[in-house]
N, C-alpha and C. Protein backbone atom coordinates (compact mmCIF):
# COMPACT_ATOMS: atom_id res chain seq x y z
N UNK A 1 62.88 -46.27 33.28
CA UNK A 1 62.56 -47.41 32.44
C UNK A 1 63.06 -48.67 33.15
N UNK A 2 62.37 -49.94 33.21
CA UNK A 2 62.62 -50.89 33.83
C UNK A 2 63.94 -51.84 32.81
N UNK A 3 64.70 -52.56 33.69
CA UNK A 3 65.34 -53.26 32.67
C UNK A 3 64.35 -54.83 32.41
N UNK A 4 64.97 -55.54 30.96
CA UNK A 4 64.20 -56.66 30.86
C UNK A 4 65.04 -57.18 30.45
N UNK A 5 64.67 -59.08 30.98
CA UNK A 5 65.69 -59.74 30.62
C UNK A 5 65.26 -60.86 29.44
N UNK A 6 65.45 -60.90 28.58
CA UNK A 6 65.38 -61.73 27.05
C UNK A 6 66.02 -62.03 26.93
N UNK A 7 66.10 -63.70 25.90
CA UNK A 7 66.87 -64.67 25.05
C UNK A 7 68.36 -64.51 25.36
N UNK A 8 67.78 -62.89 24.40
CA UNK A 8 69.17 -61.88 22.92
C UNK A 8 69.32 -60.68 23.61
N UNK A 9 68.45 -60.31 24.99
CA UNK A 9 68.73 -58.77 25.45
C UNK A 9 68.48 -58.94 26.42
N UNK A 10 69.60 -58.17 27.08
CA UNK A 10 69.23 -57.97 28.95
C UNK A 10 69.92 -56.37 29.03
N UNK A 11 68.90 -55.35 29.45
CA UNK A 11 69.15 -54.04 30.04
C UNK A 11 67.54 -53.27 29.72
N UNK A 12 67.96 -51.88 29.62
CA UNK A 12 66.87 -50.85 29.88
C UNK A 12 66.02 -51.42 28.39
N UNK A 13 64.59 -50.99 28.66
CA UNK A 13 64.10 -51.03 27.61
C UNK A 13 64.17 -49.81 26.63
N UNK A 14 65.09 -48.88 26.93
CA UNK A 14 65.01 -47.88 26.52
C UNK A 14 65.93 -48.25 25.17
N UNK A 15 66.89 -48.65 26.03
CA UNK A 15 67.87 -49.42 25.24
C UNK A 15 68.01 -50.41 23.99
N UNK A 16 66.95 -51.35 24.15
CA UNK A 16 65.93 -52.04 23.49
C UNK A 16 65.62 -51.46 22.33
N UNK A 17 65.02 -49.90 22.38
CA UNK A 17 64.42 -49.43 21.46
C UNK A 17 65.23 -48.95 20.33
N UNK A 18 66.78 -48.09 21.27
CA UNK A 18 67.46 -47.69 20.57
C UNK A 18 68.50 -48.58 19.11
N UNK A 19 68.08 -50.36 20.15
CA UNK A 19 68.92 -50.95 19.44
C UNK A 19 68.08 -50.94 17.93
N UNK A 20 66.87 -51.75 18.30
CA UNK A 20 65.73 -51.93 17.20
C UNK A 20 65.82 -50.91 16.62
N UNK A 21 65.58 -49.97 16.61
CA UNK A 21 65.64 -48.33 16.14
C UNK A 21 66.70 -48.36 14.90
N UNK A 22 68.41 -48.87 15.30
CA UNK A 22 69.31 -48.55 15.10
C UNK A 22 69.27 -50.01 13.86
N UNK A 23 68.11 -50.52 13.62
CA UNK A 23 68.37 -52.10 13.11
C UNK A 23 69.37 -52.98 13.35
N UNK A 24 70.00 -52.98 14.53
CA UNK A 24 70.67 -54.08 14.90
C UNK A 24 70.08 -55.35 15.40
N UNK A 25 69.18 -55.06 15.57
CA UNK A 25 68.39 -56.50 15.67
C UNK A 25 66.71 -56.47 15.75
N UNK A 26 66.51 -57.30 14.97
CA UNK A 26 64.90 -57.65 14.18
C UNK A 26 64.30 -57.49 15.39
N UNK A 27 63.41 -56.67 15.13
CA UNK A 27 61.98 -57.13 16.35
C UNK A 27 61.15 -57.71 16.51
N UNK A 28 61.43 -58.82 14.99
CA UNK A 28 60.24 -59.78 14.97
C UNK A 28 61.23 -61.33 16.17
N UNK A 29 62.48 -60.99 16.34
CA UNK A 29 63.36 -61.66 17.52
C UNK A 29 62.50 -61.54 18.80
N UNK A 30 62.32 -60.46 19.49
CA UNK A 30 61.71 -59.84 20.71
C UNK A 30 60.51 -60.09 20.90
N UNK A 31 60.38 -61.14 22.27
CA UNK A 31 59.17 -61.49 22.57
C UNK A 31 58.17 -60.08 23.77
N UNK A 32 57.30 -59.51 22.85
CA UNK A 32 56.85 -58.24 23.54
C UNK A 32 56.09 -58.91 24.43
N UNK A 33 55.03 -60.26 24.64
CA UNK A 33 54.70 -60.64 25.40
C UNK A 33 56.13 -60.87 26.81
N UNK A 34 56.75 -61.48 26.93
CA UNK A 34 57.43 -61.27 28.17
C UNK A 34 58.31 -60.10 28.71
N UNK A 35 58.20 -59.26 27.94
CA UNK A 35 58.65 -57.48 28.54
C UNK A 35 57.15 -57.11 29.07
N UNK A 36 56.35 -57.90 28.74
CA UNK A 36 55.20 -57.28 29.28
C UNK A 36 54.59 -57.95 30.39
N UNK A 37 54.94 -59.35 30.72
CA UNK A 37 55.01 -59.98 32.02
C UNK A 37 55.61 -59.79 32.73
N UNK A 38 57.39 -59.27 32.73
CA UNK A 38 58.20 -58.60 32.80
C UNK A 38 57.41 -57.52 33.75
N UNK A 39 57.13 -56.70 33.15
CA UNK A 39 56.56 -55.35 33.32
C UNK A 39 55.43 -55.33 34.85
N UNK A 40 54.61 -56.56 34.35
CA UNK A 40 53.48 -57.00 35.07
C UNK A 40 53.99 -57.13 36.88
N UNK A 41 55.03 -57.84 36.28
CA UNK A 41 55.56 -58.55 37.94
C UNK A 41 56.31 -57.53 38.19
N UNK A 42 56.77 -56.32 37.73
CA UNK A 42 57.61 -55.35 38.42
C UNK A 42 56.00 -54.29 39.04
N UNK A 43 55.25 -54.12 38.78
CA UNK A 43 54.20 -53.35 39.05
C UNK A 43 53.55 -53.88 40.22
N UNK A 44 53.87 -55.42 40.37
CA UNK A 44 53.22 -56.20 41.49
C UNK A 44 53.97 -56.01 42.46
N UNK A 45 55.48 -56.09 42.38
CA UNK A 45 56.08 -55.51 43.12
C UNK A 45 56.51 -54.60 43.99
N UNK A 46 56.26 -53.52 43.27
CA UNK A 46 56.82 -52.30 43.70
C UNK A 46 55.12 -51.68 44.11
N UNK A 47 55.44 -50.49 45.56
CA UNK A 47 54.40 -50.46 46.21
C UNK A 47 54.90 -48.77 45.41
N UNK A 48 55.44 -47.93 45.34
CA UNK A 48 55.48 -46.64 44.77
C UNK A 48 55.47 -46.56 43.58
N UNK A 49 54.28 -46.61 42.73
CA UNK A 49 54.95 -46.48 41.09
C UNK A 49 54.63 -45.26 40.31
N UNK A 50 55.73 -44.75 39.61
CA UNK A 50 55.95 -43.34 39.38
C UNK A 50 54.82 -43.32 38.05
N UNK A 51 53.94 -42.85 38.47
CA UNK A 51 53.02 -42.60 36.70
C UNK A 51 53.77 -42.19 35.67
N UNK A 52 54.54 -41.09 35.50
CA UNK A 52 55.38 -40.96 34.19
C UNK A 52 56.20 -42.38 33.70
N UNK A 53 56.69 -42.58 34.63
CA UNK A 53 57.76 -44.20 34.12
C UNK A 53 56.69 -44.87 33.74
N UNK A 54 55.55 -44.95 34.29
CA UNK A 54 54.37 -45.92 33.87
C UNK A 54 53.89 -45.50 32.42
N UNK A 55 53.32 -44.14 32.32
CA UNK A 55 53.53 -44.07 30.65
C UNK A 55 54.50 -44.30 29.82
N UNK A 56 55.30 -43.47 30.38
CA UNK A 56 57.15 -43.96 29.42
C UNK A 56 56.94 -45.74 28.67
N UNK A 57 56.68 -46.54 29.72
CA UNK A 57 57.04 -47.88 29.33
C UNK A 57 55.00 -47.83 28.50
N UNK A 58 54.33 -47.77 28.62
CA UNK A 58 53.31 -47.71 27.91
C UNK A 58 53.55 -47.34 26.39
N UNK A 59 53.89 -46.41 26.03
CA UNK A 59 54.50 -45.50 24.76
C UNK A 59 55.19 -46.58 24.33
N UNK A 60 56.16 -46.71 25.01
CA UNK A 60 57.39 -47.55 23.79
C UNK A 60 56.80 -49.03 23.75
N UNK A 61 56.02 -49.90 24.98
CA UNK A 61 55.58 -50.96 24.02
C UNK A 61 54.77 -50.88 23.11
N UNK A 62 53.80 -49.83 23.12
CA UNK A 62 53.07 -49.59 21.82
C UNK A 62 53.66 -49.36 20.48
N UNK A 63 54.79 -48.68 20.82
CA UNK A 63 55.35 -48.33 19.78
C UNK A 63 56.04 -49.73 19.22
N UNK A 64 56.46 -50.57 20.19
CA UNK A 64 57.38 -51.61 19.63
C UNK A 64 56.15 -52.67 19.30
N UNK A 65 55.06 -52.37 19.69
CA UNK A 65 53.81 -53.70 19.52
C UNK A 65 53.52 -53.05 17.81
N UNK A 66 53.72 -51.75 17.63
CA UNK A 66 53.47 -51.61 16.45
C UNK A 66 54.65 -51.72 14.79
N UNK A 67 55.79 -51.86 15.65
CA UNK A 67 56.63 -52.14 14.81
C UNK A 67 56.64 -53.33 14.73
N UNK A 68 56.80 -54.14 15.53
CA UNK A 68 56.20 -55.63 15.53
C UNK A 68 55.26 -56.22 14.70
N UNK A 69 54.31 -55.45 14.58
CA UNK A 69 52.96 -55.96 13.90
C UNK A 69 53.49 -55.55 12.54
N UNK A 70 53.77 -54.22 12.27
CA UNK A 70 54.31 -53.95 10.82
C UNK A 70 55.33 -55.10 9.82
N UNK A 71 56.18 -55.60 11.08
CA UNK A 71 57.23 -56.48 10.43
C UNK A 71 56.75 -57.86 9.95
N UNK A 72 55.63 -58.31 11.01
CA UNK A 72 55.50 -59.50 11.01
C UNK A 72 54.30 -59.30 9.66
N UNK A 73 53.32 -58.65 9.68
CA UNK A 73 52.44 -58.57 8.56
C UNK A 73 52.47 -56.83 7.61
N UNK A 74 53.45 -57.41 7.01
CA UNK A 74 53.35 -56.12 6.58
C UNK A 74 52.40 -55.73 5.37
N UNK A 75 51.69 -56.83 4.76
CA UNK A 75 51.00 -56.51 3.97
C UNK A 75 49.51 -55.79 4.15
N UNK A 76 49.58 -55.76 5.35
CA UNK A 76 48.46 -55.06 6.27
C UNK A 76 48.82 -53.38 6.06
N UNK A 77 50.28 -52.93 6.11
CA UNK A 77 50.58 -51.54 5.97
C UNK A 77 50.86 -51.61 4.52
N UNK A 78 50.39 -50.49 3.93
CA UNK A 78 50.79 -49.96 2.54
C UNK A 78 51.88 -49.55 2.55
N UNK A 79 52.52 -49.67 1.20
CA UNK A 79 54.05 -48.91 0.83
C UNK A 79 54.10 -47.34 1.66
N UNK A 80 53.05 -46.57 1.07
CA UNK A 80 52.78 -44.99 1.95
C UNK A 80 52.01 -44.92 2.77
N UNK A 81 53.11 -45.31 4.18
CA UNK A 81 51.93 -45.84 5.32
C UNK A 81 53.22 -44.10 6.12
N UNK A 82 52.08 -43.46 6.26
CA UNK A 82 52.64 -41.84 6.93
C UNK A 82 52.44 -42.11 8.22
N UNK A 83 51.59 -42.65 8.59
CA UNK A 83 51.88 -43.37 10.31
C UNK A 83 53.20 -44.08 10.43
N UNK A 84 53.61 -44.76 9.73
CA UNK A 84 54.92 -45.12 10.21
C UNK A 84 56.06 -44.54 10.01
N UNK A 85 55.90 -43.38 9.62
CA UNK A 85 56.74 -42.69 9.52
C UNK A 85 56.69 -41.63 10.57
N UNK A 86 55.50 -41.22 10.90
CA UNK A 86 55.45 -40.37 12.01
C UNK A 86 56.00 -41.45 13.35
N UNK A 87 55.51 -42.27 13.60
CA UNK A 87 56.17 -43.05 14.11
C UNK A 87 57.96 -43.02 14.46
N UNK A 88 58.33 -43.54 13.22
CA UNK A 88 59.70 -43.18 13.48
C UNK A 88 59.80 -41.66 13.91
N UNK A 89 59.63 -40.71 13.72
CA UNK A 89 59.75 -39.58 13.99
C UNK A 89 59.47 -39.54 15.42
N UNK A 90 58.75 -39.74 15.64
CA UNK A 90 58.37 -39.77 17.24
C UNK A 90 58.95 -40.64 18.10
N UNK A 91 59.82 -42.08 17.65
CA UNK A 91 60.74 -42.99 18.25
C UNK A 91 62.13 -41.51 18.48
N UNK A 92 62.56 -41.02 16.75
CA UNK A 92 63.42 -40.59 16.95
C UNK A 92 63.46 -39.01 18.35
N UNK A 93 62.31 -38.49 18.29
CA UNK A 93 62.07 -37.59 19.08
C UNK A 93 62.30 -38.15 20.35
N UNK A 94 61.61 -38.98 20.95
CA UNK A 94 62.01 -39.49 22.35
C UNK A 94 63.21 -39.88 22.71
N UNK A 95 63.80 -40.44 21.82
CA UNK A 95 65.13 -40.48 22.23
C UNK A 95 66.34 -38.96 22.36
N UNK A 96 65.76 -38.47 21.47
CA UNK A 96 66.64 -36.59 21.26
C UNK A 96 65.97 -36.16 23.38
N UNK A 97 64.55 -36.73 23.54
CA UNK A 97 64.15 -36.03 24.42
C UNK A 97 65.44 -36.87 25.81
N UNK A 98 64.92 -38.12 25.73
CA UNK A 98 65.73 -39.13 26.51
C UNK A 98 67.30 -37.99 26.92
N UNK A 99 67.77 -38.05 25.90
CA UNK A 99 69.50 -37.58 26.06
C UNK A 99 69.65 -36.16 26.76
N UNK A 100 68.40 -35.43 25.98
CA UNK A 100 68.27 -34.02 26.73
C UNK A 100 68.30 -33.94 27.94
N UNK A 101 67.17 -34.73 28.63
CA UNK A 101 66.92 -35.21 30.13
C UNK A 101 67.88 -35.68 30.62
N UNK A 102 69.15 -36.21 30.06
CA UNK A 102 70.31 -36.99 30.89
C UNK A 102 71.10 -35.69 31.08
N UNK A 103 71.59 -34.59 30.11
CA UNK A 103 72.45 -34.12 29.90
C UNK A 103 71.51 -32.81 31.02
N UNK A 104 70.55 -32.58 31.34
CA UNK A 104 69.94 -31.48 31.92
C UNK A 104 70.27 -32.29 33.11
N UNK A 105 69.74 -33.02 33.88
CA UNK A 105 70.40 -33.96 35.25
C UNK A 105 71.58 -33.54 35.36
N UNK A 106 72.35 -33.86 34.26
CA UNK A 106 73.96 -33.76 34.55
C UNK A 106 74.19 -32.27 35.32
N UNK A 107 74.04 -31.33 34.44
CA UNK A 107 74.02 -29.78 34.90
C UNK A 107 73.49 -29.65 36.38
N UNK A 108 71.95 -30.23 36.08
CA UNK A 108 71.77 -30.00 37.76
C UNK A 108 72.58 -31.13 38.88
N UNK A 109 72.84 -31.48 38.61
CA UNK A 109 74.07 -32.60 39.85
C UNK A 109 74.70 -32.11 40.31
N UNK A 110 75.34 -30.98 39.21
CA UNK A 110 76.73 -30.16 39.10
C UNK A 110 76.25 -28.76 39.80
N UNK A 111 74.63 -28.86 39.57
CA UNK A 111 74.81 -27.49 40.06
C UNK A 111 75.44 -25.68 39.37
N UNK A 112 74.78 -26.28 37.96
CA UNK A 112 75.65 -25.44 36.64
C UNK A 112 74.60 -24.83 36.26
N UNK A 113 73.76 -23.75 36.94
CA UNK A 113 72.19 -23.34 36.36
C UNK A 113 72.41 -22.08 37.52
N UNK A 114 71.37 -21.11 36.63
CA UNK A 114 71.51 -19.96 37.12
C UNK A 114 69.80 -19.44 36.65
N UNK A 115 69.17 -18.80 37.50
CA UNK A 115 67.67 -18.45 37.36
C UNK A 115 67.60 -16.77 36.79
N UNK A 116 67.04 -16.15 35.86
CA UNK A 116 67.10 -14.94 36.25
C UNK A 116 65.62 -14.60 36.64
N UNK A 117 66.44 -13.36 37.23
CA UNK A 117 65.46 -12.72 38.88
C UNK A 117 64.01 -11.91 37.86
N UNK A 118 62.97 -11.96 38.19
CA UNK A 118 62.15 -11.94 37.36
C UNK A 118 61.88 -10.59 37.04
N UNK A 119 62.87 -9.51 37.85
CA UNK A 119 62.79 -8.23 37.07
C UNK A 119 63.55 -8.11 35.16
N UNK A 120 64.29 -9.43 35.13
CA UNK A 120 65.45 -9.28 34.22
C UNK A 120 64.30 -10.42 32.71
N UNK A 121 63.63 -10.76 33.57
CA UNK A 121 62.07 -11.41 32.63
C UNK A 121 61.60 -10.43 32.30
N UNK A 122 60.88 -9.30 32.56
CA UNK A 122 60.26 -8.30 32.46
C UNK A 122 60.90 -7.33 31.80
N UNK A 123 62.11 -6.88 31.73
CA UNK A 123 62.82 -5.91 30.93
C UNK A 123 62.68 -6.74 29.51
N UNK A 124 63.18 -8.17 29.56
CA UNK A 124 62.94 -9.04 28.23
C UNK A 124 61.77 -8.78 27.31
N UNK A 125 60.71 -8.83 28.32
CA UNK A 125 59.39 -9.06 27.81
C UNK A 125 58.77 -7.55 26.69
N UNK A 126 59.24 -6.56 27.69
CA UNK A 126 59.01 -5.94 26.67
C UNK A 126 59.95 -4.75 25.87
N UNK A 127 61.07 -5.81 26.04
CA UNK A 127 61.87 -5.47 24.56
C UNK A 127 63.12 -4.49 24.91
N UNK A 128 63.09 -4.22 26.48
CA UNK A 128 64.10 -3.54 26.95
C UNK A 128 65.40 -3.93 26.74
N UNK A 129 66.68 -3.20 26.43
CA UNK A 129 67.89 -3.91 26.41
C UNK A 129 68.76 -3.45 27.88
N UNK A 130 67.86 -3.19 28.52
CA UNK A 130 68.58 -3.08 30.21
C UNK A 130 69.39 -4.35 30.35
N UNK A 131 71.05 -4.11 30.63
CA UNK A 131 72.08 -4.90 31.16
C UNK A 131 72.30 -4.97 32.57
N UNK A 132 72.07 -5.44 33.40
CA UNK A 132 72.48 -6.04 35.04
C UNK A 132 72.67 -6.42 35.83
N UNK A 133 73.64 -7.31 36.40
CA UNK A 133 73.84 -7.96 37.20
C UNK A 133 73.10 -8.05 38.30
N UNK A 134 72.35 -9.12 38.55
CA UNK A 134 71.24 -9.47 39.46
C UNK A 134 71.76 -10.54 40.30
N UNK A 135 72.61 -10.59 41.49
CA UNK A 135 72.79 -12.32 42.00
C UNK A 135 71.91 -12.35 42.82
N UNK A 136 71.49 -14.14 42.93
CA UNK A 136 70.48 -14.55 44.14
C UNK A 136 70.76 -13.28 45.45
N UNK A 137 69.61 -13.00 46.10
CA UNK A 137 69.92 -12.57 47.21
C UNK A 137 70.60 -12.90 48.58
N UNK A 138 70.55 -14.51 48.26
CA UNK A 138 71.11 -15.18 49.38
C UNK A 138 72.58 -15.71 49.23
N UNK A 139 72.99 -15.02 47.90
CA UNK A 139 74.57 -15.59 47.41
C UNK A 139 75.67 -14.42 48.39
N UNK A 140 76.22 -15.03 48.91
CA UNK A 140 77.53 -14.63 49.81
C UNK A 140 78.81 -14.00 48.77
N UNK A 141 79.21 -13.59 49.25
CA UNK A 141 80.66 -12.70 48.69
C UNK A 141 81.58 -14.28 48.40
N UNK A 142 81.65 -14.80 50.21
CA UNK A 142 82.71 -15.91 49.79
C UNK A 142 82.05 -17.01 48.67
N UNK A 143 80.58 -17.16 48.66
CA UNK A 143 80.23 -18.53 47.58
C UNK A 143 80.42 -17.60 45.91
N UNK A 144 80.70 -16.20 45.66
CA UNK A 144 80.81 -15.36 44.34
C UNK A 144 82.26 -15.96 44.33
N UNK A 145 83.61 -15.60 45.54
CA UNK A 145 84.70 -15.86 45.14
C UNK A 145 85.36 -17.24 44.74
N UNK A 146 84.40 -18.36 45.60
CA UNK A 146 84.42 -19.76 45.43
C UNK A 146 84.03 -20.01 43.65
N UNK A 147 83.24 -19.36 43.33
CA UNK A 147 82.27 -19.74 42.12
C UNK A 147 84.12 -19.22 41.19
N UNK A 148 83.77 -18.19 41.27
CA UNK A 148 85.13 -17.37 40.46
C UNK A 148 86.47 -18.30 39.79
N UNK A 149 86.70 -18.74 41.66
CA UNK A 149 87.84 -19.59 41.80
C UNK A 149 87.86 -20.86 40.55
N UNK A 150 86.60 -21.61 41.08
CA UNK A 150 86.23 -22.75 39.76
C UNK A 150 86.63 -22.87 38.23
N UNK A 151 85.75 -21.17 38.21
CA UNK A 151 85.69 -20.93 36.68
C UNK A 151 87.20 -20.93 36.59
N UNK A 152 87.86 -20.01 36.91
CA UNK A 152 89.41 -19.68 36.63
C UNK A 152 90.28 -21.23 36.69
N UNK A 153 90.15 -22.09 37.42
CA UNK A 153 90.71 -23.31 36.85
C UNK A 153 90.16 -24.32 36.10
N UNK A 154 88.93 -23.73 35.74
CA UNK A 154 88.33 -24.98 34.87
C UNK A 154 88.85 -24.62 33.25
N UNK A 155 89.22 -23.12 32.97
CA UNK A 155 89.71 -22.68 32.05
C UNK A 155 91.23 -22.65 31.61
N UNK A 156 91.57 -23.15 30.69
CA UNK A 156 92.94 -23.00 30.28
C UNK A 156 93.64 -22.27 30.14
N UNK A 157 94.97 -21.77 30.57
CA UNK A 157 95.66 -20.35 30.25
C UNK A 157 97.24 -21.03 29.09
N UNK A 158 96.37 -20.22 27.95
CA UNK A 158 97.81 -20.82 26.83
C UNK A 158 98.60 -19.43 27.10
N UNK A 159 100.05 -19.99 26.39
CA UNK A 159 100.71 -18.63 26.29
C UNK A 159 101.56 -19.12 24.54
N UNK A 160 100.92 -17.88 24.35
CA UNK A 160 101.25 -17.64 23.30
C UNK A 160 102.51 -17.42 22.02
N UNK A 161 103.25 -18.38 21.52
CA UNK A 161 104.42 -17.65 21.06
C UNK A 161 104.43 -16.01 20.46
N UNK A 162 105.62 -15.17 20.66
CA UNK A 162 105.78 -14.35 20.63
C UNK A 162 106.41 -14.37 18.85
N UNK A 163 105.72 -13.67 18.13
CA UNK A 163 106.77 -13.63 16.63
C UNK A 163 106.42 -12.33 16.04
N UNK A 164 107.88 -11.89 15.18
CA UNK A 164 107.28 -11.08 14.00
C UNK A 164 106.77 -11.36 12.94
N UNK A 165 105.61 -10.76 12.74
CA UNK A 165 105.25 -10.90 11.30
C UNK A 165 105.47 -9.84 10.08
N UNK A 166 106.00 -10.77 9.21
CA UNK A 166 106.73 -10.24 8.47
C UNK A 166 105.62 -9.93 7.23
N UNK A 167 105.84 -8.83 6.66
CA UNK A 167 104.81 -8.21 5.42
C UNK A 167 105.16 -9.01 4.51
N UNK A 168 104.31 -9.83 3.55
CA UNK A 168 104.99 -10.23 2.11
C UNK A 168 103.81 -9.64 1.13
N UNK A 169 104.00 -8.60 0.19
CA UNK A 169 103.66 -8.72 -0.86
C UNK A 169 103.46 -9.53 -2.29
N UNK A 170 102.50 -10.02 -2.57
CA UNK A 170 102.48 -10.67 -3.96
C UNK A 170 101.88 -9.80 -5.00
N UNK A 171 102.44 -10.08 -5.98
CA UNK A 171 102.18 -9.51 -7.96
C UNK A 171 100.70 -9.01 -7.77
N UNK A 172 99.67 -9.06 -6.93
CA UNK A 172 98.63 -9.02 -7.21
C UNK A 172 97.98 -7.52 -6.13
N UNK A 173 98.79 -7.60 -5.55
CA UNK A 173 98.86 -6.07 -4.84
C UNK A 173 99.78 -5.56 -5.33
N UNK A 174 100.80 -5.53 -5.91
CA UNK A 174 101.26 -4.60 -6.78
C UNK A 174 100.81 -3.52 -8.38
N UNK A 175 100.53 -4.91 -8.91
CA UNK A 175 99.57 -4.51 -10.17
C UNK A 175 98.18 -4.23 -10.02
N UNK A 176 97.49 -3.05 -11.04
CA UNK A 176 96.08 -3.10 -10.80
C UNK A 176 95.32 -4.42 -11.60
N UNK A 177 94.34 -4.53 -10.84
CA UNK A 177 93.40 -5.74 -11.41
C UNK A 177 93.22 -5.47 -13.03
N UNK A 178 93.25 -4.43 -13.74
CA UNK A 178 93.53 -4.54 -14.72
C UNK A 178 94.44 -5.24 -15.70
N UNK A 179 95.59 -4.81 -15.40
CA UNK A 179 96.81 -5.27 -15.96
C UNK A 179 96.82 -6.84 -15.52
N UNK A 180 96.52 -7.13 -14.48
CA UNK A 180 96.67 -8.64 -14.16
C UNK A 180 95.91 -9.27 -15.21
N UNK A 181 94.41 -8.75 -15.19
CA UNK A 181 93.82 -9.50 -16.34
C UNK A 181 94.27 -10.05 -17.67
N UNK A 182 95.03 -8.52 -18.58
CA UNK A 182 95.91 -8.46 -19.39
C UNK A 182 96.92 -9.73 -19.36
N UNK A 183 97.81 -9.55 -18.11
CA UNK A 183 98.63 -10.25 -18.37
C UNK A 183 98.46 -12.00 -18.25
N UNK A 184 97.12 -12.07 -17.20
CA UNK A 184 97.10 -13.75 -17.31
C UNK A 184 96.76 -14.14 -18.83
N UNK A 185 96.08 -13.54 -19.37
CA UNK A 185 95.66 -13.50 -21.18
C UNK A 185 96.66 -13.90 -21.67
């Protein structure tokens, strides 16, 4: 997502959305014409442009050209306008998607992903409960003990106080549930 610079906002437009989204600030404020000149002169610019980022920013000005239009005339939308509600639903979805995509990057940066080998697909598929350790074929003994090593300090080792525990009986394991009844009476 490109950043844009406005009045009242300067960063991602993604950002933008989340704020509007979040009603911290009116979108009838936000001039969609210059995120979209904005937009214009970054496209003139740039000689590689990624088609997905190019829809990405397509989607959300529509979406914000349509919240826009809602705010400014709203007597144009009915009280039970189910488009704008799907709408929000679909603002809120992209953003659930947005975070997913950050937090899946993260893993792969790290290098925290593991494939299974497509015999261990196939036992799945049809319903087998075959258990087995399958590593890449190209994984080394020393990159298994390296991996090992990681895990074992990325994990905490508590130690535990040592105590007796002591039995206490109460009135209510002594007496049968009968008599208790009786006697709370």
């Amino acid at each position: 997502m490109i950043n844009v610079k406005l009045e009242k906002f300067e960063g991602p437009l993604s950002l933008l959305l989340k704020i509007i989204e979040a009603e911290k600030m009116d979108i009838a404020e936000i001039s969609l014409a210059k995120i979209a000149d904005q937009y214009v002169e970054f496209i003139r610019n740039t000689s590689d442009i990624d088609p997905d980022a190019m829809a990405d920013f397509l989607v959300v000005a529509a979406k914000l050209l349509y919240l826009k239009s809602k705010a400014l005339l709203p007597y144009l939308f009915p009280v039970e306008d189910v488009e704008g509600d799907d709408l929000e639903r679909q603002l809120k979805m992209y953003r659930e998607f947005l975070e997913a995509m950050k937090h899946l990057q993260a893993r792969l940066d790290q290098k925290l992903f593991m494939f299974a080998p497509a015999e261990r697909k196939l036992w799945k598929m049809i319903g087998a409960e075959e258990k087995f350790f399958a590593p890449p074929k190209k994984l080394t003994k020393e990159e298994m003990v390296e991996v090992f090593k990681q895990f074992l300090v990325s994990k905490k080792i508590v130690k535990l106080e040592e105590e007796t525990i002591q039995h206490k009986v109460n009135i209510e394991e002594k007496f049968p549930a009968s008599v208790m009844l009786c006697w709370r009476k």
